[in-house]
PDB file of N, CA and C in Angstrom:
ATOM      1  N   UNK A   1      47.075 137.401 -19.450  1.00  0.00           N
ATOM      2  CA  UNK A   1      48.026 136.550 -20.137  1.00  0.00           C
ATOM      3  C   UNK A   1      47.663 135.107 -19.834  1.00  0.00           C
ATOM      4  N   UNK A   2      47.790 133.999 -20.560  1.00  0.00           N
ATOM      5  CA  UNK A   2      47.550 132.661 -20.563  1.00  0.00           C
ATOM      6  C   UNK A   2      48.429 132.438 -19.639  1.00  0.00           C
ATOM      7  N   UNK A   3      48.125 131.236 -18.729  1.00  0.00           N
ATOM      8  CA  UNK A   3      48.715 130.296 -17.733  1.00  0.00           C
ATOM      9  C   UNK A   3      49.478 129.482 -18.995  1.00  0.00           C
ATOM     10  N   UNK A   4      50.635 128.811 -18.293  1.00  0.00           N
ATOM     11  CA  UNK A   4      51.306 127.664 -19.479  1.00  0.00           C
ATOM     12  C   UNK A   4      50.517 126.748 -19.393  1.00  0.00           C
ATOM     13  N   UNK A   5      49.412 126.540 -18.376  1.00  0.00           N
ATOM     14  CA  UNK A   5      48.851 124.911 -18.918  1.00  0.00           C
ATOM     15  C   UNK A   5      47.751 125.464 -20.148  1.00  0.00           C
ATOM     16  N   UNK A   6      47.325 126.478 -20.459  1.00  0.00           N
ATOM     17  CA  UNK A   6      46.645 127.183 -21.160  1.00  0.00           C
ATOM     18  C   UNK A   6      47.521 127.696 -22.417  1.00  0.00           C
ATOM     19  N   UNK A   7      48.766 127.477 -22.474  1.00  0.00           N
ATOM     20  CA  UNK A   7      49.507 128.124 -23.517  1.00  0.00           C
ATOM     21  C   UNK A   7      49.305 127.383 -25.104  1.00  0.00           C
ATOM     22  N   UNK A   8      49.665 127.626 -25.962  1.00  0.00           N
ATOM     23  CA  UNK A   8      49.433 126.992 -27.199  1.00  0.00           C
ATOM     24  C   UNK A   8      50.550 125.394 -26.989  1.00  0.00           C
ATOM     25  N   UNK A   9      50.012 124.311 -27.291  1.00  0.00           N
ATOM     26  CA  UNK A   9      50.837 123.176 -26.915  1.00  0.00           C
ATOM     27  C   UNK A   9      52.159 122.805 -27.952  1.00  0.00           C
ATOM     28  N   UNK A  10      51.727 123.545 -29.176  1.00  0.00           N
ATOM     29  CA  UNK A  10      52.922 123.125 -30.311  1.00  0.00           C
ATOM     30  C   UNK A  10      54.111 124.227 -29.553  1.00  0.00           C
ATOM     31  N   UNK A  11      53.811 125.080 -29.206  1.00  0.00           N
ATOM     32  CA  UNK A  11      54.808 126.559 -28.768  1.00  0.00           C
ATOM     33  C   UNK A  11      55.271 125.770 -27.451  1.00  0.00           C
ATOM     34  N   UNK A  12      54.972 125.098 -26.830  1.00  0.00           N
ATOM     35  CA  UNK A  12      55.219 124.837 -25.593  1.00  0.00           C
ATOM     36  C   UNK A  12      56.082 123.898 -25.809  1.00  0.00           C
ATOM     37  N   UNK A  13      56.011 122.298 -26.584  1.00  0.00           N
ATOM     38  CA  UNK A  13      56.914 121.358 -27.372  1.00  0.00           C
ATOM     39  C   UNK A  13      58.243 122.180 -28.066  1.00  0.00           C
ATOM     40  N   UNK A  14      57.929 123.209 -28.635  1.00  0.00           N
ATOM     41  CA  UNK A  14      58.801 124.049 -29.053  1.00  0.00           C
ATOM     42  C   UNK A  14      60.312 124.530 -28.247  1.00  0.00           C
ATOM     43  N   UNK A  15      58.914 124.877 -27.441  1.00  0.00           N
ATOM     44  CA  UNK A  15      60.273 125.510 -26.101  1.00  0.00           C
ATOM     45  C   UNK A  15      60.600 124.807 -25.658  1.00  0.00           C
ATOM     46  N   UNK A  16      60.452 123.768 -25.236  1.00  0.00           N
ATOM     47  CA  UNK A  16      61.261 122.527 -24.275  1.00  0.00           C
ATOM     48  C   UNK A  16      62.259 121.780 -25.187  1.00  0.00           C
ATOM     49  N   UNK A  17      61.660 121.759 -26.870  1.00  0.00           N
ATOM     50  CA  UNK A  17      62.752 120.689 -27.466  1.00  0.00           C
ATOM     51  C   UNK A  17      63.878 121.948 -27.671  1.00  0.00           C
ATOM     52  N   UNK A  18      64.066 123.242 -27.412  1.00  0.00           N
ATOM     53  CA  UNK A  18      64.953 124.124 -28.282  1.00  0.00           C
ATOM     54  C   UNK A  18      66.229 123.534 -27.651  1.00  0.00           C
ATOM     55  N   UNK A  19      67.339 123.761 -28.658  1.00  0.00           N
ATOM     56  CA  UNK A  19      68.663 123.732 -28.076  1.00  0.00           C
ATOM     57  C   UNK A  19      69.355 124.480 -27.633  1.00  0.00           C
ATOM     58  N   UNK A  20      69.819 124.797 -26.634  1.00  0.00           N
ATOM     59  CA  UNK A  20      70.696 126.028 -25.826  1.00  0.00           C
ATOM     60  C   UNK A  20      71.501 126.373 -26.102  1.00  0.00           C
ATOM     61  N   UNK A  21      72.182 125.011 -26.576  1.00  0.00           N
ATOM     62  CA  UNK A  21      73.758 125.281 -26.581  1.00  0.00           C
ATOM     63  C   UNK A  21      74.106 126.407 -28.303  1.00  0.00           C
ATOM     64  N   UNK A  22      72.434 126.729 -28.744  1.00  0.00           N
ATOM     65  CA  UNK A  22      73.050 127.200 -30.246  1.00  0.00           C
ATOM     66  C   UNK A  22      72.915 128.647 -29.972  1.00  0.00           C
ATOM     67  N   UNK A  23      72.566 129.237 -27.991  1.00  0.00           N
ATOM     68  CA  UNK A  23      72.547 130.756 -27.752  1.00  0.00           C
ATOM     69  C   UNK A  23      74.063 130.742 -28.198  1.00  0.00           C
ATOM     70  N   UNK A  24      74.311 132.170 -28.423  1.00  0.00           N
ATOM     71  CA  UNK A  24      75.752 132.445 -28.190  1.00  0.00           C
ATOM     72  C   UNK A  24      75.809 133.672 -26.394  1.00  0.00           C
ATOM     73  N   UNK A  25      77.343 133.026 -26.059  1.00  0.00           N
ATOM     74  CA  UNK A  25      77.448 133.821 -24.788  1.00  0.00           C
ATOM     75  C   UNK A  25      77.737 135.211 -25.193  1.00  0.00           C
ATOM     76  N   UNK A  26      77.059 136.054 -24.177  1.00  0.00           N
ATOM     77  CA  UNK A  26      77.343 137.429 -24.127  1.00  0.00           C
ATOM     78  C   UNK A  26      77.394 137.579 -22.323  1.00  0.00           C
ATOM     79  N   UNK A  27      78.088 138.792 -22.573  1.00  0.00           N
ATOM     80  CA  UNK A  27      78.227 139.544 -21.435  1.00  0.00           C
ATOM     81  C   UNK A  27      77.868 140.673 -20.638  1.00  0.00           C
ATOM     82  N   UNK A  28      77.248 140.376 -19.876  1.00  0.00           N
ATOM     83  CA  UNK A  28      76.398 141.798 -19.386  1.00  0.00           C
ATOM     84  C   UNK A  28      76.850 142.688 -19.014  1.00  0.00           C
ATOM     85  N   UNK A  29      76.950 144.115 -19.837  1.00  0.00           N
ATOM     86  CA  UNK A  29      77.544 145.584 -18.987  1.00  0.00           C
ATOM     87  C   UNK A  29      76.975 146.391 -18.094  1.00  0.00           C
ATOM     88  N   UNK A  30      76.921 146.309 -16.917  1.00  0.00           N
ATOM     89  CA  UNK A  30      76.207 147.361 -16.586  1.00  0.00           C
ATOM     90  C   UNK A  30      76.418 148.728 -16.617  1.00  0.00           C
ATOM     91  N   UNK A  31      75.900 150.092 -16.672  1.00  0.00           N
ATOM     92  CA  UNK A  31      76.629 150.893 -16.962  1.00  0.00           C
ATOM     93  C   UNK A  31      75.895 151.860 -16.280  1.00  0.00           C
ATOM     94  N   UNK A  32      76.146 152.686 -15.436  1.00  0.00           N
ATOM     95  CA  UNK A  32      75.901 153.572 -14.362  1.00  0.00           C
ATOM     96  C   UNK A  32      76.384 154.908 -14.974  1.00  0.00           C
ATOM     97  N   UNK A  33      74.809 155.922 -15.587  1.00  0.00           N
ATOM     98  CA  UNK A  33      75.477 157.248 -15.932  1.00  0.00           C
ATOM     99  C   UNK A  33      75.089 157.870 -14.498  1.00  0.00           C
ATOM    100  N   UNK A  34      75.876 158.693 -14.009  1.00  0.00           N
ATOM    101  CA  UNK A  34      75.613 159.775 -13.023  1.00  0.00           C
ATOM    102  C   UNK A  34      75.615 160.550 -14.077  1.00  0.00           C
ATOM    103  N   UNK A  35      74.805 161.763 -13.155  1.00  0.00           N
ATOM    104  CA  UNK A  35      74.336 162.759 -13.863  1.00  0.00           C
ATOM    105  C   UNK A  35      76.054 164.142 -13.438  1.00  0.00           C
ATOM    106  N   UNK A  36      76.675 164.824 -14.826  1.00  0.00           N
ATOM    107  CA  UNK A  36      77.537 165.585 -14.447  1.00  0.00           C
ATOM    108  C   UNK A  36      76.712 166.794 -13.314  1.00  0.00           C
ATOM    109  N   UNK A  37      77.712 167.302 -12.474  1.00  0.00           N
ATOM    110  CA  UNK A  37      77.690 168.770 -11.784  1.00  0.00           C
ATOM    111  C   UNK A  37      76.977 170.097 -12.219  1.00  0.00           C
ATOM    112  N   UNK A  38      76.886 170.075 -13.774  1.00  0.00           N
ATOM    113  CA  UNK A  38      76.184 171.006 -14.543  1.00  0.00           C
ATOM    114  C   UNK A  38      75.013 170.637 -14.051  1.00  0.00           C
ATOM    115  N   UNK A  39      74.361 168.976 -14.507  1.00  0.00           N
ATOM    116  CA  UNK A  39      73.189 169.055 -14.504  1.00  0.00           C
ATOM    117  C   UNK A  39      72.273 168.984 -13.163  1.00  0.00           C
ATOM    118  N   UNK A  40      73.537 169.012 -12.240  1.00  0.00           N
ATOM    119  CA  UNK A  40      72.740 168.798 -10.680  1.00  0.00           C
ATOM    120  C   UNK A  40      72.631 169.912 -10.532  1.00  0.00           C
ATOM    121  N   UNK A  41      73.341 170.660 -11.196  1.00  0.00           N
ATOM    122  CA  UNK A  41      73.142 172.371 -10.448  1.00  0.00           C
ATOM    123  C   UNK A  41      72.208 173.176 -11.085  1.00  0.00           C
ATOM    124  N   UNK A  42      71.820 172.730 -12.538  1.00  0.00           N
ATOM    125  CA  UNK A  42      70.775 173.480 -13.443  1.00  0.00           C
ATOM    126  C   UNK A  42      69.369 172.315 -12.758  1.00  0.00           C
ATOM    127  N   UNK A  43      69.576 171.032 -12.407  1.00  0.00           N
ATOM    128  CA  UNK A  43      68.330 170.585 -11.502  1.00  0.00           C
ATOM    129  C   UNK A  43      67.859 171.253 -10.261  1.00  0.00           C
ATOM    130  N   UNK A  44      68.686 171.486  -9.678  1.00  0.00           N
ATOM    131  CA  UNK A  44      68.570 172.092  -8.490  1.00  0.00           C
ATOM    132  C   UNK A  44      68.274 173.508  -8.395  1.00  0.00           C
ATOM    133  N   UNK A  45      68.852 174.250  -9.482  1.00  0.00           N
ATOM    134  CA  UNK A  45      68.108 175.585 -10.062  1.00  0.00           C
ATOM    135  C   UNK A  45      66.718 175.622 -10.257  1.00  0.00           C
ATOM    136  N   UNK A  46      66.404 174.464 -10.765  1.00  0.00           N
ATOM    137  CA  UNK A  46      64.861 174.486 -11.470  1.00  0.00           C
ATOM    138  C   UNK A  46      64.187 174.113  -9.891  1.00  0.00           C
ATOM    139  N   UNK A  47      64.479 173.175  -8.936  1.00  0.00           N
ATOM    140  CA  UNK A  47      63.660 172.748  -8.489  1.00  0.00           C
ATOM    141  C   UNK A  47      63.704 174.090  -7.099  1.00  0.00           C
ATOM    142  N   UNK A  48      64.443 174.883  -6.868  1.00  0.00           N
ATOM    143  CA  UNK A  48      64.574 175.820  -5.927  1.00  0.00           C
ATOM    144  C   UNK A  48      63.650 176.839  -6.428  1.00  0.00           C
ATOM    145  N   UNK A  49      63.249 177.012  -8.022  1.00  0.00           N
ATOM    146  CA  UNK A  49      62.569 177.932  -8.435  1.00  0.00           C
ATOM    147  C   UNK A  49      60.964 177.527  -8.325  1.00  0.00           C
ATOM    148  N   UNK A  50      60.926 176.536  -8.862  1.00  0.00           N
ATOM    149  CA  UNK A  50      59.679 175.921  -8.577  1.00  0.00           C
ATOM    150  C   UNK A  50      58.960 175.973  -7.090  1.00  0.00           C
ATOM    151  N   UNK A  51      60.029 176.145  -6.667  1.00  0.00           N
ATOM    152  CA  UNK A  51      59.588 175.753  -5.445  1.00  0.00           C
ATOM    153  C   UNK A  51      59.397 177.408  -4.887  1.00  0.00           C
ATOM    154  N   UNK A  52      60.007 178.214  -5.040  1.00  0.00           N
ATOM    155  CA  UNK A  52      59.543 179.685  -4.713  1.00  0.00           C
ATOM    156  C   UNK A  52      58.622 180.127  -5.602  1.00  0.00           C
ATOM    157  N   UNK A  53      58.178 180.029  -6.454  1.00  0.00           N
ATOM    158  CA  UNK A  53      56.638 179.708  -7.575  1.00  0.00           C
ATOM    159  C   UNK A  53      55.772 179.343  -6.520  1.00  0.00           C
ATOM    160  N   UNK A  54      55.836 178.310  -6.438  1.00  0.00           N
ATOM    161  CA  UNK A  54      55.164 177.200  -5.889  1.00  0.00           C
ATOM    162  C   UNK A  54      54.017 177.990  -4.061  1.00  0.00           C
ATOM    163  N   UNK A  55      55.421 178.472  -3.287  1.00  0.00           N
ATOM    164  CA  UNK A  55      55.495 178.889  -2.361  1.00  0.00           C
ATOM    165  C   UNK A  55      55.108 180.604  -2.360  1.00  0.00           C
ATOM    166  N   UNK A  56      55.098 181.369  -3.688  1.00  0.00           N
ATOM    167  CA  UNK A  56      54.442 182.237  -3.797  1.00  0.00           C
ATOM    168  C   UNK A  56      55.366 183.728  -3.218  1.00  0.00           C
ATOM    169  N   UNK A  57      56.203 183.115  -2.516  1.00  0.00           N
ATOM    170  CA  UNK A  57      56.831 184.282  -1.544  1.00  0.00           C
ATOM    171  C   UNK A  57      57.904 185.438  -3.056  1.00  0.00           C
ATOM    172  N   UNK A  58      58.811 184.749  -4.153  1.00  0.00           N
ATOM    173  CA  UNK A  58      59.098 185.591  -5.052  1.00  0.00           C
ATOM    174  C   UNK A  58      58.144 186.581  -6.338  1.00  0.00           C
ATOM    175  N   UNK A  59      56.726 185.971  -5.815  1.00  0.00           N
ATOM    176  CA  UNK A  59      55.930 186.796  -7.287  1.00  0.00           C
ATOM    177  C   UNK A  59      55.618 187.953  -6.809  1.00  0.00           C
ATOM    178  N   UNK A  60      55.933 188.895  -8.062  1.00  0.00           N
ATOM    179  CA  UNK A  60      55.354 190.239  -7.557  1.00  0.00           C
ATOM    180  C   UNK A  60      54.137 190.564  -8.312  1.00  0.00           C
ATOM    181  N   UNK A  61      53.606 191.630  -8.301  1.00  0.00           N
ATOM    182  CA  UNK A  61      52.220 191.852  -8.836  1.00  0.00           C
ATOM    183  C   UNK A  61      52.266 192.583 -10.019  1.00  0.00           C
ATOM    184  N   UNK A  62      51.644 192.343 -11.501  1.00  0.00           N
ATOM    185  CA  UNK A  62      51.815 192.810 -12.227  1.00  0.00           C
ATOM    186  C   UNK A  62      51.138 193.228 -13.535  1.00  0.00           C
ATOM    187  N   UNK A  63      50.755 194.508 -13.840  1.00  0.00           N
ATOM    188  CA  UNK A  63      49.633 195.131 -14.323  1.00  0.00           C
ATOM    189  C   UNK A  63      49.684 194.298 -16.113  1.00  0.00           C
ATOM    190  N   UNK A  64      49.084 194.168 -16.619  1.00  0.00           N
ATOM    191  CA  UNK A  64      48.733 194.173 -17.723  1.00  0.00           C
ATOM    192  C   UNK A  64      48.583 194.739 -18.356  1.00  0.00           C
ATOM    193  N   UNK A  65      49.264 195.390 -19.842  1.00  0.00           N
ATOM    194  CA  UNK A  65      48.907 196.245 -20.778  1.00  0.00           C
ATOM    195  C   UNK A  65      48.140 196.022 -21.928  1.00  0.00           C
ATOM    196  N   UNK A  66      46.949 195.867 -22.246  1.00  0.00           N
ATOM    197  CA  UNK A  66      46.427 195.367 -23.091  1.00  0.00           C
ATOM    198  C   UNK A  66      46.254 196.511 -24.658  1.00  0.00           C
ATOM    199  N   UNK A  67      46.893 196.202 -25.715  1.00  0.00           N
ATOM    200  CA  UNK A  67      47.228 197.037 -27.063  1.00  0.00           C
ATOM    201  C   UNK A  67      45.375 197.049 -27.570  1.00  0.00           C
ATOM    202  N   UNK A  68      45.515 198.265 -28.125  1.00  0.00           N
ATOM    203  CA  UNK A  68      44.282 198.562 -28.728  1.00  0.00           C
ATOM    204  C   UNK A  68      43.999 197.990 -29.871  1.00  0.00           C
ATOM    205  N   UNK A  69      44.079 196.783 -30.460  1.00  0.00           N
ATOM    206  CA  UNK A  69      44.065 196.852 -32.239  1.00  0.00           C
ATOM    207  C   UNK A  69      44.056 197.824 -33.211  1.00  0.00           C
ATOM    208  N   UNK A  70      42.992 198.708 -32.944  1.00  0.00           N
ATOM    209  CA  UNK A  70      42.338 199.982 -33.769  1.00  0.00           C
ATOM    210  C   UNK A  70      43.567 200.840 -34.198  1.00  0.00           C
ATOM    211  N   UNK A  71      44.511 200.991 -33.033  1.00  0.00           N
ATOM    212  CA  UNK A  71      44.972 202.024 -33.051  1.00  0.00           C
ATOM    213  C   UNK A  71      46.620 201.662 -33.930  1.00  0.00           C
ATOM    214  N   UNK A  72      46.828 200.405 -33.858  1.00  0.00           N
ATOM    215  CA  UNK A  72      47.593 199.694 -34.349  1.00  0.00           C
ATOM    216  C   UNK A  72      47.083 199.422 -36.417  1.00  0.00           C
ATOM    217  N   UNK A  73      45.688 199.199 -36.042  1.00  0.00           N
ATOM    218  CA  UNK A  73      45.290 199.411 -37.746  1.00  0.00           C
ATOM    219  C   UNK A  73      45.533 200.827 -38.567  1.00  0.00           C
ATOM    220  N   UNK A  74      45.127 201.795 -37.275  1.00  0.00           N
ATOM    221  CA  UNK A  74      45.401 203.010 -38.223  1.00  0.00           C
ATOM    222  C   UNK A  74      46.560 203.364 -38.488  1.00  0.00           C
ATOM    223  N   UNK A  75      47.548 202.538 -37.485  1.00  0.00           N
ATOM    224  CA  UNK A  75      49.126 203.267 -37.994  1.00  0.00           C
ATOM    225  C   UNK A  75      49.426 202.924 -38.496  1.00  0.00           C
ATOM    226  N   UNK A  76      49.142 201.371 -39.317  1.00  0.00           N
ATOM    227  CA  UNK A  76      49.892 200.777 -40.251  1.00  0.00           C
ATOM    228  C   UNK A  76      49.243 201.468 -41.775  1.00  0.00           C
ATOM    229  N   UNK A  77      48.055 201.870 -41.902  1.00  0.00           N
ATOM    230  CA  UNK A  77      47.280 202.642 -42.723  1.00  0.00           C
ATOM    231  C   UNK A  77      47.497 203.898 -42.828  1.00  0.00           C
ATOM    232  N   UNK A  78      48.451 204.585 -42.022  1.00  0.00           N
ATOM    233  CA  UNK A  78      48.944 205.957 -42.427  1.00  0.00           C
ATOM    234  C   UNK A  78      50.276 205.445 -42.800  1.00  0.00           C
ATOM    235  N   UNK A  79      51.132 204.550 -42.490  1.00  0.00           N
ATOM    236  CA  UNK A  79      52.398 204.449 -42.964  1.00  0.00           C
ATOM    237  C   UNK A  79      52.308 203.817 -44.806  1.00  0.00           C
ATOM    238  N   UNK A  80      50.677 203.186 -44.946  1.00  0.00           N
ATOM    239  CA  UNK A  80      50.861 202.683 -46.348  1.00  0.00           C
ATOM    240  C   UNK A  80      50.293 203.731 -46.733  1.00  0.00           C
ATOM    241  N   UNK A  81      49.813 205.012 -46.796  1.00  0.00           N
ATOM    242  CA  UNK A  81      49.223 206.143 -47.394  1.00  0.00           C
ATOM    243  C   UNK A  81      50.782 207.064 -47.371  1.00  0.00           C
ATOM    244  N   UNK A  82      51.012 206.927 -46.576  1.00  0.00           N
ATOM    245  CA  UNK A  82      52.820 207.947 -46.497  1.00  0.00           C
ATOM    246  C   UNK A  82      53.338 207.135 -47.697  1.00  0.00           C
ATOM    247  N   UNK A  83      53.658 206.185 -48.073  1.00  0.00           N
ATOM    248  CA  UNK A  83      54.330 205.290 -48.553  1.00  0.00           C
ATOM    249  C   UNK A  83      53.643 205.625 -50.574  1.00  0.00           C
ATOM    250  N   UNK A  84      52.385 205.591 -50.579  1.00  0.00           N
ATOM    251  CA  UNK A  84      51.886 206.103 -51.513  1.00  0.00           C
ATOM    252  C   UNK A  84      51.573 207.294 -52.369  1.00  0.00           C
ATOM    253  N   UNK A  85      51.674 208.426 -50.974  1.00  0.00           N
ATOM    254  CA  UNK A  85      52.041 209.833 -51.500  1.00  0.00           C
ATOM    255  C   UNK A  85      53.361 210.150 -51.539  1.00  0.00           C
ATOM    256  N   UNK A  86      54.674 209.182 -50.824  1.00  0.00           N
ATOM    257  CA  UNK A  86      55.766 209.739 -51.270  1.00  0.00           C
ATOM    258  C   UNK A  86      55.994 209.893 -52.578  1.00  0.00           C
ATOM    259  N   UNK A  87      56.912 211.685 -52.795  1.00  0.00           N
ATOM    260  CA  UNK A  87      57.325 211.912 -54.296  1.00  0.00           C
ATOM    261  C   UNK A  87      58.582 211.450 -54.559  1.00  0.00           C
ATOM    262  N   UNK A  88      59.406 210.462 -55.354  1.00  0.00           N
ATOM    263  CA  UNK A  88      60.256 209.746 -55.537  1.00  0.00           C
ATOM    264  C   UNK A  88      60.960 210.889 -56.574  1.00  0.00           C
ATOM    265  N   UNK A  89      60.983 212.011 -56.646  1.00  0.00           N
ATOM    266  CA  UNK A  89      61.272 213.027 -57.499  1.00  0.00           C
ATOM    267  C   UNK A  89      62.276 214.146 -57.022  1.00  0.00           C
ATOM    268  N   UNK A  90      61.602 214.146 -55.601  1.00  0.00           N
ATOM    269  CA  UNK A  90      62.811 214.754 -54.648  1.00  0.00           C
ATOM    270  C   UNK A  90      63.891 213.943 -54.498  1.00  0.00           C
ATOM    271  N   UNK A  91      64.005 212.679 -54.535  1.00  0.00           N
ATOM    272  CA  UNK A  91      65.165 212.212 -54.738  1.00  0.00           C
ATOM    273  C   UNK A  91      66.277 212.466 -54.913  1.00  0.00           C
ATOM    274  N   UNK A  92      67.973 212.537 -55.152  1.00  0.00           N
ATOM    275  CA  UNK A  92      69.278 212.458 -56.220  1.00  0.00           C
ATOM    276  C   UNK A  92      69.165 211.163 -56.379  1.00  0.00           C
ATOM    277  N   UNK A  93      69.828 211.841 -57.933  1.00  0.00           N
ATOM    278  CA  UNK A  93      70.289 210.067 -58.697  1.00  0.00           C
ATOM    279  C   UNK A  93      71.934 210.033 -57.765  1.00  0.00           C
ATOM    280  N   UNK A  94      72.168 208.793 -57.468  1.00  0.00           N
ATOM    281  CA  UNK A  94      73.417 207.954 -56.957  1.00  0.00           C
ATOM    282  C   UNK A  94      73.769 207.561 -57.618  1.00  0.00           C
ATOM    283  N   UNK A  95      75.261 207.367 -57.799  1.00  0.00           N
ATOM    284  CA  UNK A  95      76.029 206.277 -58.698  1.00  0.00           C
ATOM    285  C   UNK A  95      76.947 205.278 -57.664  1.00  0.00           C
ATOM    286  N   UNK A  96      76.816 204.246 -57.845  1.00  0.00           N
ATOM    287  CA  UNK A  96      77.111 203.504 -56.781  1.00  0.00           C
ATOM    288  C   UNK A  96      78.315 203.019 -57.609  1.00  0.00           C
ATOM    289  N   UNK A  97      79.682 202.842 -56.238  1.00  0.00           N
ATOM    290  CA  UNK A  97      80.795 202.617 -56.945  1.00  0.00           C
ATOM    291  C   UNK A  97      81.542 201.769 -56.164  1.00  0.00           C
ATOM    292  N   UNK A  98      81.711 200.828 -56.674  1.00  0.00           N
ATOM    293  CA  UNK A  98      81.853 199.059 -55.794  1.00  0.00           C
ATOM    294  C   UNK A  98      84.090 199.517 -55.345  1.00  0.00           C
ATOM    295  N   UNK A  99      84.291 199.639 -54.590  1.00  0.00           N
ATOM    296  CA  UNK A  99      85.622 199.560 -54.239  1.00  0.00           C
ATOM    297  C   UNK A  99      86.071 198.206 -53.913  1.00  0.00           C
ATOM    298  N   UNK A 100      87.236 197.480 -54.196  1.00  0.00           N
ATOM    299  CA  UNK A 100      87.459 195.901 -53.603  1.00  0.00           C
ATOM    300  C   UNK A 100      89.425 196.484 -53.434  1.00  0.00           C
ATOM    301  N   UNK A 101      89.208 196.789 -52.624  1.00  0.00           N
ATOM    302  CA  UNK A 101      90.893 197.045 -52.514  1.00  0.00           C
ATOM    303  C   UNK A 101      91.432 195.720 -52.047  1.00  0.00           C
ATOM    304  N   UNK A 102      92.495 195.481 -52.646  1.00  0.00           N
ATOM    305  CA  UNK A 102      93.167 194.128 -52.112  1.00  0.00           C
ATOM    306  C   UNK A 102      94.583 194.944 -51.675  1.00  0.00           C
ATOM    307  N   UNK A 103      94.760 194.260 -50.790  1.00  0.00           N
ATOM    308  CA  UNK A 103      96.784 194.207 -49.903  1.00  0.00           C
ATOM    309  C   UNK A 103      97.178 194.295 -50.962  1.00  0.00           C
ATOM    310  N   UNK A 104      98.157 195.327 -50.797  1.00  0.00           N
ATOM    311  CA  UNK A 104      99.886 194.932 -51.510  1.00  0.00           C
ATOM    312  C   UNK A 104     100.542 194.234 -50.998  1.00  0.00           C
ATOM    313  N   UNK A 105     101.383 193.669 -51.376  1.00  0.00           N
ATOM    314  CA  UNK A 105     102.683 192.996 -50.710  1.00  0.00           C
ATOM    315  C   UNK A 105     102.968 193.783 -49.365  1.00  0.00           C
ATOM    316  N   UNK A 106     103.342 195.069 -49.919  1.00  0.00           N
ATOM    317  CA  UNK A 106     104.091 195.606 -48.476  1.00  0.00           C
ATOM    318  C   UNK A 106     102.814 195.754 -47.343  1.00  0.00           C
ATOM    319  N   UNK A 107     101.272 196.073 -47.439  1.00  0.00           N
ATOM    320  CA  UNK A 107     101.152 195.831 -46.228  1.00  0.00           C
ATOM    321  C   UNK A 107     100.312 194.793 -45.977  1.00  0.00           C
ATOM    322  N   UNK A 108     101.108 193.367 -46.202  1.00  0.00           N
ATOM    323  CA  UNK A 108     100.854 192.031 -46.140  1.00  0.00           C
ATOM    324  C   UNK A 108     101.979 192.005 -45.125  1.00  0.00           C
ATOM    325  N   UNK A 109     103.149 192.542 -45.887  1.00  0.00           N
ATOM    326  CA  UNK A 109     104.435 192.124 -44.924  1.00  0.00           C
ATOM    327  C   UNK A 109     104.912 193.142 -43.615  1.00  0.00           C
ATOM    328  N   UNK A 110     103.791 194.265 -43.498  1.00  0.00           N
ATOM    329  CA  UNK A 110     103.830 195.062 -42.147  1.00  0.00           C
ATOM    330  C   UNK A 110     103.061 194.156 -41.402  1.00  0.00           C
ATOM    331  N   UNK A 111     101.873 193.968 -41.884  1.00  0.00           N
ATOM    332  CA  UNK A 111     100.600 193.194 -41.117  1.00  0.00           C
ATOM    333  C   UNK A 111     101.573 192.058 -40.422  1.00  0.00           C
ATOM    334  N   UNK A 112     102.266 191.342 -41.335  1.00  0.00           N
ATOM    335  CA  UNK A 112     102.881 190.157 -40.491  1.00  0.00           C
ATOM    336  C   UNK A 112     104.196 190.352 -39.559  1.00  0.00           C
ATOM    337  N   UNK A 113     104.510 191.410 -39.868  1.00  0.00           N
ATOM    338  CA  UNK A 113     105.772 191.972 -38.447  1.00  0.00           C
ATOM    339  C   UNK A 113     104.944 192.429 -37.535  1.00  0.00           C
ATOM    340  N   UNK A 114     103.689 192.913 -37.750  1.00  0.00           N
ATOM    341  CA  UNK A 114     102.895 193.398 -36.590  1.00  0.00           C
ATOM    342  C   UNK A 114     102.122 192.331 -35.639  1.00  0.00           C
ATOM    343  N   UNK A 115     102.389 190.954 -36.452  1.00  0.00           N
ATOM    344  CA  UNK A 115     101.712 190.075 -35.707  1.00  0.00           C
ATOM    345  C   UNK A 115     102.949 189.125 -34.690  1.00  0.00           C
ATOM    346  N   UNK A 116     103.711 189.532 -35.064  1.00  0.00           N
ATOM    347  CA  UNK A 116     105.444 188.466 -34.770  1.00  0.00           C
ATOM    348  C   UNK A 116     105.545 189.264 -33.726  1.00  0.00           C
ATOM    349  N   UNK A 117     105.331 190.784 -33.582  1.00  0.00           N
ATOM    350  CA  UNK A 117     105.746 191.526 -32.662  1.00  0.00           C
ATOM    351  C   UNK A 117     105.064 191.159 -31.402  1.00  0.00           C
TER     352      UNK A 117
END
């Protein structure tokens, strides 16, 4: 960064002629968040875990199962061959039959003695 005797000289005239009095006053807040109880206790969770990680004494030992691809290709290749020889003939036809029952009055007005009760 430039020294001020090195600074640009019009910027420097600048700053010395400015007028102050045209800042406006403000007031400084300071404002202090503490951290809530949740987050000291989910910090302190993390850093107790880390720290038994860390320290090695909670890991246990643990095998790896590694999936075959192959065997995963052929099953998806017998389920699209099942899928292609199914006979859609054995089937029944369905008739699908939409019910929308709405309340009657009367058990609108049990429902609501049953809720008073």
């Amino acid at each position: 960064m430039d020294s001020p005797t090195k600074a640009n000289p019009a910027l420097l005239e600048e700053m010395t002629q400015f007028d102050k009095t045209k800042l406006q006053k403000t007031n400084t807040e300071e404002k202090v968040s503490l951290p809530t109880p949740e987050v000291i206790q989910r910090e302190k969770t993390e850093h107790e875990m880390f720290e038994r990680v860390k320290s090695g004494v909670s890991l246990k030992h643990v095998e790896t199962v590694e999936k075959d691809p192959l065997k995963e290709v052929v099953a998806q290749e017998k389920v699209q061959l099942d899928i292609q020889q199914f006979d859609a003939s054995c089937l029944k036809r369905v008739d699908t039959q939409e019910r929308n029952r709405l309340p009657s009055l009367t058990d609108i007005e049990e429902e609501r003695k049953g809720l008073k009760n």
